[in-house]
Protein backbone atom coordinates (compact mmCIF):
# COMPACT_ATOMS: atom_id res chain seq x y z
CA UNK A 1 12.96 -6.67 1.13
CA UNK A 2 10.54 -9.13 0.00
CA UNK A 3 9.05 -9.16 -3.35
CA UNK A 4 5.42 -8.12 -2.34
CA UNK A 5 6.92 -5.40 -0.70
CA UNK A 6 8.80 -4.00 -3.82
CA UNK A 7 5.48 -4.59 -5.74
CA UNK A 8 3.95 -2.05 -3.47
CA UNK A 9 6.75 0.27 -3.66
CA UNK A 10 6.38 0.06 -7.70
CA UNK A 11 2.71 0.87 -7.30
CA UNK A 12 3.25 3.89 -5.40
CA UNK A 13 6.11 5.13 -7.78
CA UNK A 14 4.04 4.57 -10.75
CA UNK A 15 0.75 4.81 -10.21
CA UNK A 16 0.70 7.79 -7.56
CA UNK A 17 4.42 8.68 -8.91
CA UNK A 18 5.76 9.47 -5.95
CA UNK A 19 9.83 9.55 -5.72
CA UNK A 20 11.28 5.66 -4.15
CA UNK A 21 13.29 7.76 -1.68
CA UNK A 22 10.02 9.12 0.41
CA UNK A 23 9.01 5.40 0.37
CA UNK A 24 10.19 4.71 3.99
CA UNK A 25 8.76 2.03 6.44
CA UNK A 26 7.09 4.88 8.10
CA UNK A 27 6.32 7.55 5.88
CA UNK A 28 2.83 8.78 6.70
CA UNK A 29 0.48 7.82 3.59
CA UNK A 30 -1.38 11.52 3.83
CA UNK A 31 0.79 13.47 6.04
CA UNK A 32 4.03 12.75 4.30
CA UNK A 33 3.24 11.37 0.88
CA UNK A 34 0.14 13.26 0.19
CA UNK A 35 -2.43 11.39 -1.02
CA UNK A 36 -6.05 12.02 -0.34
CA UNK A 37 -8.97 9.06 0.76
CA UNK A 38 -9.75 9.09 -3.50
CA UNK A 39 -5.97 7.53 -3.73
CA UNK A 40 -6.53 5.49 -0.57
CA UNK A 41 -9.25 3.87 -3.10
CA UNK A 42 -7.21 3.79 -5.91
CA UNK A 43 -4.00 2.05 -3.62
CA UNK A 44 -7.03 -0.65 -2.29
CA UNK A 45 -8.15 -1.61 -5.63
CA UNK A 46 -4.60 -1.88 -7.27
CA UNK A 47 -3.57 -3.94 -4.38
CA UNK A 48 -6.41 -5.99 -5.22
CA UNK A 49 -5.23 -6.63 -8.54
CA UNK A 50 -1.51 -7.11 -7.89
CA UNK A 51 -1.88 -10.09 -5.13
CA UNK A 52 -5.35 -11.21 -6.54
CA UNK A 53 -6.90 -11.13 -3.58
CA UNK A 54 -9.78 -9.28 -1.74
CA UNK A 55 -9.10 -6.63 0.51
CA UNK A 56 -11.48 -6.17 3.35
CA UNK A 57 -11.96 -2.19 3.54
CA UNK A 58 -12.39 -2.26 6.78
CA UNK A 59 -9.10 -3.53 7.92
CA UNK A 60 -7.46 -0.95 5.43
CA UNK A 61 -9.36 1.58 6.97
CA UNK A 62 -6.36 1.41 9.66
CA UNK A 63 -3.75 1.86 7.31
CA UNK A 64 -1.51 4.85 8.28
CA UNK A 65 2.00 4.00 7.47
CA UNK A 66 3.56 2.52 3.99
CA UNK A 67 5.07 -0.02 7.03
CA UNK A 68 0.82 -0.50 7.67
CA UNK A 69 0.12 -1.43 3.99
CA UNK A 70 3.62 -3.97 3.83
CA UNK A 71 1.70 -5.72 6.83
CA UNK A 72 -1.95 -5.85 6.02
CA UNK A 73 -0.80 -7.62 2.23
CA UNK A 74 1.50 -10.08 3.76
CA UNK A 75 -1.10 -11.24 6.21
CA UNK A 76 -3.62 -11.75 3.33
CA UNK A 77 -0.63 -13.29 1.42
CA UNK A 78 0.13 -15.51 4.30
CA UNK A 79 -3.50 -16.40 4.48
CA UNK A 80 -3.78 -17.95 1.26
């Protein structure tokens, strides 16, 4: 697992403390983890902070899966 990725996993075990074992590739960001479009805000900004990058809302818009949010970081990462 690459680093960024175990960033985000830290982020949603702390911040939204959710348990690391729901944390899957696909585990459904309001179906199966619960959170609501107020944490989808929260999750953007924090992102933000961690990689030190923009995030354009739009494209996070499309974020379903925790696998979604691994993708749409490393492409800004590898974008740098």
């Amino acid at each position: 697992m690459s680093q960024i990725r175990e960033e985000i996993k830290n982020i949603f075990c702390e911040e939204f403390e959710l348990d690391a074992s729901a944390l899957t590739d696909e585990a459904h960001l309001f179906d199966d983890l619960e959170l609501d479009s107020l944490d989808a805000a929260d999750m953007l900004v924090l992102l933000e902070e961690k990689i030190g990058k923009k995030i354009n809302g739009e494209d996070f818009m499309q974020v379903r899966q925790l696998k979604d949010v691994y993708e749409t970081v490393e492409k800004i990462m590898e974008n740098d």
